[in-house]
N, C-alpha and C. Protein backbone atom coordinates (compact mmCIF):
# COMPACT_ATOMS: atom_id res chain seq x y z
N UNK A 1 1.98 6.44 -4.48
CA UNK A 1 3.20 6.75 -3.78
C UNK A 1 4.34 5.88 -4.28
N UNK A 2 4.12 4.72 -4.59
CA UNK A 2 5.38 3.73 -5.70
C UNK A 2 5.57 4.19 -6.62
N UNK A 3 4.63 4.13 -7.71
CA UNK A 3 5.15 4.97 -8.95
C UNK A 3 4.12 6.24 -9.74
N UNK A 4 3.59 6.54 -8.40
CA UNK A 4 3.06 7.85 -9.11
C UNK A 4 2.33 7.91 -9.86
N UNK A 5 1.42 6.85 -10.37
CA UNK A 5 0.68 6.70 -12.10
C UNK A 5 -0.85 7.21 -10.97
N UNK A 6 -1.65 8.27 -11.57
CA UNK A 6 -2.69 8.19 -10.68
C UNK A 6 -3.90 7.65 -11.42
N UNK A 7 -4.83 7.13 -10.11
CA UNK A 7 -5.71 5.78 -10.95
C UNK A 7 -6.86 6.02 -9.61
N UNK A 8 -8.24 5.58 -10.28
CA UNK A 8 -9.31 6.06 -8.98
C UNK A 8 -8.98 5.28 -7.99
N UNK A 9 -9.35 6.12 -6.71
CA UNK A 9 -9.61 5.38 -5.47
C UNK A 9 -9.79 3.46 -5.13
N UNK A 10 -10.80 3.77 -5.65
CA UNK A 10 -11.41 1.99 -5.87
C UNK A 10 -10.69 1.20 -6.12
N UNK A 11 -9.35 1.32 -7.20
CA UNK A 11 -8.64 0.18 -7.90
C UNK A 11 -7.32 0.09 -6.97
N UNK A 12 -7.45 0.77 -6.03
CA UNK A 12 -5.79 1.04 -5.51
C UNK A 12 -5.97 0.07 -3.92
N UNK A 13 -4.94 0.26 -3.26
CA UNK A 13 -4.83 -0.74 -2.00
C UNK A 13 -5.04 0.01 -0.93
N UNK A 14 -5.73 0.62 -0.02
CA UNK A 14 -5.59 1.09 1.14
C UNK A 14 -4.92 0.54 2.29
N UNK A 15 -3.71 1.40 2.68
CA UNK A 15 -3.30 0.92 3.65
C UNK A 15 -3.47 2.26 4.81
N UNK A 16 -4.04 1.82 5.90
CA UNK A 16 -4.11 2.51 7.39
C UNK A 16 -3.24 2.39 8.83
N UNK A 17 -2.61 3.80 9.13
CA UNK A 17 -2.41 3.55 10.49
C UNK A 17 -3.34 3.39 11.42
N UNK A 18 -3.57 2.34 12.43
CA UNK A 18 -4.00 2.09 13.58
C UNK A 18 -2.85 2.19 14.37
N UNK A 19 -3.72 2.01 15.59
CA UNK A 19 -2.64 1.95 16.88
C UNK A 19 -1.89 0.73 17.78
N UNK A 20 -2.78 -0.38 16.41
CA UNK A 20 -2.02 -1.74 16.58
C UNK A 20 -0.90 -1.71 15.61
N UNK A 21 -0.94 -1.21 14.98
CA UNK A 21 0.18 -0.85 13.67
C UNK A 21 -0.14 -0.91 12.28
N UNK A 22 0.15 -0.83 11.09
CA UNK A 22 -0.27 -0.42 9.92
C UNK A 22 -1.00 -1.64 9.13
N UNK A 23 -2.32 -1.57 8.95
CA UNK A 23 -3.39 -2.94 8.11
C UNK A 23 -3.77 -2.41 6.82
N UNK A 24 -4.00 -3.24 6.39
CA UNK A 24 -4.80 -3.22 4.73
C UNK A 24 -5.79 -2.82 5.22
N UNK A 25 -6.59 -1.98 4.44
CA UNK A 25 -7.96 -1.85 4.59
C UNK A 25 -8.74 -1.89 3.15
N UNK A 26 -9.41 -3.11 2.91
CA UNK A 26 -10.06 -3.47 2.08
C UNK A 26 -11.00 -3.30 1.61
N UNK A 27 -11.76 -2.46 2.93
CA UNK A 27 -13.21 -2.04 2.24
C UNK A 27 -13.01 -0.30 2.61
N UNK A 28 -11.88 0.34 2.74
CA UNK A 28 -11.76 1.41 2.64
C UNK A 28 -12.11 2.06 3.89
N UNK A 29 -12.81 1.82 4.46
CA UNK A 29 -13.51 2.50 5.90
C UNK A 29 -12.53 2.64 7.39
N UNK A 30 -11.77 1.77 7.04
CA UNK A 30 -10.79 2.05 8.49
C UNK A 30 -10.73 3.81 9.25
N UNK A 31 -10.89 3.63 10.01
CA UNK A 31 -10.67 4.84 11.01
C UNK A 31 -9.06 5.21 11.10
N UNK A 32 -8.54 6.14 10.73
CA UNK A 32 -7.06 6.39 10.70
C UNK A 32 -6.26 6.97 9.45
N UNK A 33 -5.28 7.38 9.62
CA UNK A 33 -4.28 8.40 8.50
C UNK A 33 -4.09 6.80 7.40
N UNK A 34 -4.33 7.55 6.02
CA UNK A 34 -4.57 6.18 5.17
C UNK A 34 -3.25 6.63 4.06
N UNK A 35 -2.90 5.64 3.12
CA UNK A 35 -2.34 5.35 2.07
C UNK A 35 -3.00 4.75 0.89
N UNK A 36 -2.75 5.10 -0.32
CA UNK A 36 -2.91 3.39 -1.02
C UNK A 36 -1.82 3.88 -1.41
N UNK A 37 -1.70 2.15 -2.66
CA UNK A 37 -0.67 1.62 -3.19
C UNK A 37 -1.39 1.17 -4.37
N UNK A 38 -0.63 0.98 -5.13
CA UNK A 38 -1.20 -0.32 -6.43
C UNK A 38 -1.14 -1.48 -6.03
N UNK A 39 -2.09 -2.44 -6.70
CA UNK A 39 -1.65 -3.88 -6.62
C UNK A 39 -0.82 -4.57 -6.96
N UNK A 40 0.45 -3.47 -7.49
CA UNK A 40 1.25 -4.38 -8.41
C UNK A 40 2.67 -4.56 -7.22
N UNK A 41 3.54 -5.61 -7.30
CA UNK A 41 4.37 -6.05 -6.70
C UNK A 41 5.65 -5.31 -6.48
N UNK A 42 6.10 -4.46 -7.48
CA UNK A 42 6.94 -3.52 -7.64
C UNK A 42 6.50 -1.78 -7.03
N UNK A 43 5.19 -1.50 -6.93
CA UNK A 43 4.58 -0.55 -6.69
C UNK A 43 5.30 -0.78 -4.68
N UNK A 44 4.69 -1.80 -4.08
CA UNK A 44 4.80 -2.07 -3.04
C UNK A 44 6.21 -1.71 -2.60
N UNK A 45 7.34 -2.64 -3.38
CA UNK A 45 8.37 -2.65 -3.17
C UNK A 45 8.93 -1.34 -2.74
N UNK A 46 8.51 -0.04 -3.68
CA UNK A 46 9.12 1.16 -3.50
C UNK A 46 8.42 1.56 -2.49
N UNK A 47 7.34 1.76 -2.35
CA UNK A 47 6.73 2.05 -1.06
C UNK A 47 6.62 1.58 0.28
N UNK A 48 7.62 0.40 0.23
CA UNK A 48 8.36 -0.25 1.81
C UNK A 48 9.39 0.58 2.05
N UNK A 49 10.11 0.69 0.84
CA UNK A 49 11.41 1.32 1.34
C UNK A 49 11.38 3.02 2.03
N UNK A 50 10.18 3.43 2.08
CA UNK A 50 10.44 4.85 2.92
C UNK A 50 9.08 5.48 2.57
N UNK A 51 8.24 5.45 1.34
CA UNK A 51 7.21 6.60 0.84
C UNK A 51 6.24 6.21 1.80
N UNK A 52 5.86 4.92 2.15
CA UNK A 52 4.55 4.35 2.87
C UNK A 52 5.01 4.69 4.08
N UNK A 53 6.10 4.70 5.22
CA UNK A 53 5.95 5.01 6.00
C UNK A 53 5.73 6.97 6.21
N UNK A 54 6.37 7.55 5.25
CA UNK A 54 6.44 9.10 5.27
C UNK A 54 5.04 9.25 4.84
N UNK A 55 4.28 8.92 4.33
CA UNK A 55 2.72 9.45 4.11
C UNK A 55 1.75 8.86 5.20
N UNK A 56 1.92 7.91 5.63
CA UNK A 56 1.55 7.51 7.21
C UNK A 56 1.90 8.40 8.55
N UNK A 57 2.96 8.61 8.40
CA UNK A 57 3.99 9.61 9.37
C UNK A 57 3.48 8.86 10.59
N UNK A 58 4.45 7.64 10.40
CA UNK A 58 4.81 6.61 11.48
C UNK A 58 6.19 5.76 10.87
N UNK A 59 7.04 5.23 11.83
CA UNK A 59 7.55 4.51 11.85
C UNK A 59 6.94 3.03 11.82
N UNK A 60 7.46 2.14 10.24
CA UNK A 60 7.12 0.40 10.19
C UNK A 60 7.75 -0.04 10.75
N UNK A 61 7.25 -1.12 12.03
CA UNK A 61 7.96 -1.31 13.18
C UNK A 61 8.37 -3.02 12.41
N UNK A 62 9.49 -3.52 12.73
CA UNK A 62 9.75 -5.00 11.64
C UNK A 62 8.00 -5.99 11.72
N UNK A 63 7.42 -5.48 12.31
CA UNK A 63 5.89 -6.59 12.80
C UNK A 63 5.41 -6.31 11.59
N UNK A 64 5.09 -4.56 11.53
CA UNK A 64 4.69 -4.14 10.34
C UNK A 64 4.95 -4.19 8.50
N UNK A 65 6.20 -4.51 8.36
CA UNK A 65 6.91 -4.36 7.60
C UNK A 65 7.00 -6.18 6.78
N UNK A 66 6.89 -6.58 7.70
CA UNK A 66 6.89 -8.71 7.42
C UNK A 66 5.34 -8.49 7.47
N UNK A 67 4.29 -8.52 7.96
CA UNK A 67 3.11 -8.48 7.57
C UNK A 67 2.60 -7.59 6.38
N UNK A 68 3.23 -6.50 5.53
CA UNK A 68 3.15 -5.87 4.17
C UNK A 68 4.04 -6.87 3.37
N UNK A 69 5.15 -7.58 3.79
CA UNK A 69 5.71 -8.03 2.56
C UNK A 69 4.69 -9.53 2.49
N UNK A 70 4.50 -9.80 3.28
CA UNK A 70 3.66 -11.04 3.06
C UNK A 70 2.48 -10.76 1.94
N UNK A 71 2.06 -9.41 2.56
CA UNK A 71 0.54 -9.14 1.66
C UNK A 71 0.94 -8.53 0.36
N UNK A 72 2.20 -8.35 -0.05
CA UNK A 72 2.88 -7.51 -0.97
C UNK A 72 3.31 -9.37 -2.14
N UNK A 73 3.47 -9.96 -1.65
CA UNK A 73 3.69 -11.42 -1.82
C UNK A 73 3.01 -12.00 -2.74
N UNK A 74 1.83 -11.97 -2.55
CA UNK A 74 0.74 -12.54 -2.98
C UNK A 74 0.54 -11.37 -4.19
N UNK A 75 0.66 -10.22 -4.49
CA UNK A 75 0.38 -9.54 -5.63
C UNK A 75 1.11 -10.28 -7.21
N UNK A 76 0.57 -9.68 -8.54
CA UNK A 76 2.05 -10.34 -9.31
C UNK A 76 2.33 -8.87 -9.60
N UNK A 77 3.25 -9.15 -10.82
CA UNK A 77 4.20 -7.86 -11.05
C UNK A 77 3.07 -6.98 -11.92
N UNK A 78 2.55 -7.97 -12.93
CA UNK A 78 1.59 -7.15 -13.76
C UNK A 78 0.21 -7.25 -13.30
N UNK A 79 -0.52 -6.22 -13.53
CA UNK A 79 -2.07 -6.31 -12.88
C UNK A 79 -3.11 -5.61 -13.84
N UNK A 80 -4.12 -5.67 -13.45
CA UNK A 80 -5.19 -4.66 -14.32
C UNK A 80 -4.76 -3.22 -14.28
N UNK A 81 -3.74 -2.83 -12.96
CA UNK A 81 -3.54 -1.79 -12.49
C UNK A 81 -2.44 -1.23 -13.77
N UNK A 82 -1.69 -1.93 -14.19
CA UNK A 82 -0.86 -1.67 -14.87
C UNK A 82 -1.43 -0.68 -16.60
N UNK A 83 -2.64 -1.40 -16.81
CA UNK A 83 -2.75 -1.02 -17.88
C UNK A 83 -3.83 0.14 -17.62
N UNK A 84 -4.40 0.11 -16.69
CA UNK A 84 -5.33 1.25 -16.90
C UNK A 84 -5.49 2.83 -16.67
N UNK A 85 -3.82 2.98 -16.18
CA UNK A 85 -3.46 4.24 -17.12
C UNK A 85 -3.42 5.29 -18.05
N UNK A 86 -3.47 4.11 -18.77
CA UNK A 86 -3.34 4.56 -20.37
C UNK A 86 -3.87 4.70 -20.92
């Protein structure tokens, strides 16, 4: 949903709505309407600004939104994700 490059399941980030509000889900299993993302830092970026909440079809409430940039934080710009595209 950031930049569109498609890449298997496994390598990507799951993110889930719950009804506490939107979590990583790391081992994939969460119960709830899901997302991923890439691991890469820029991937995230575009997908704060509007795609992650429209494929969730919820509103990121600011709780939500400071707890993704935190976890968005810790990514770098370049990743394994980057190259295996190609």
């Amino acid at each position: 949903m950031g930049c569109h490059t498609v890449l298997p399941k496994r390598s990507l980030i799951r993110l889930v709505r719950q009804p506490e509000g939107v979590q990583i889900d790391p081992t994939g299993k969460l119960a709830g309407r899901g997302a991923y993302l890439h691991n890469r830092r820029s991937c995230w970026e575009r997908g704060l600004k509007g795609p992650l909440a429209h494929a969730l079809k919820v509103d990121l409430t600011p709780a939500d939104l400071e707890h993704l940039r935190e976890f968005m934080l810790t990514l770098t710009e370049e990743s394994e994700a980057a190259g295996a595209g190609q």
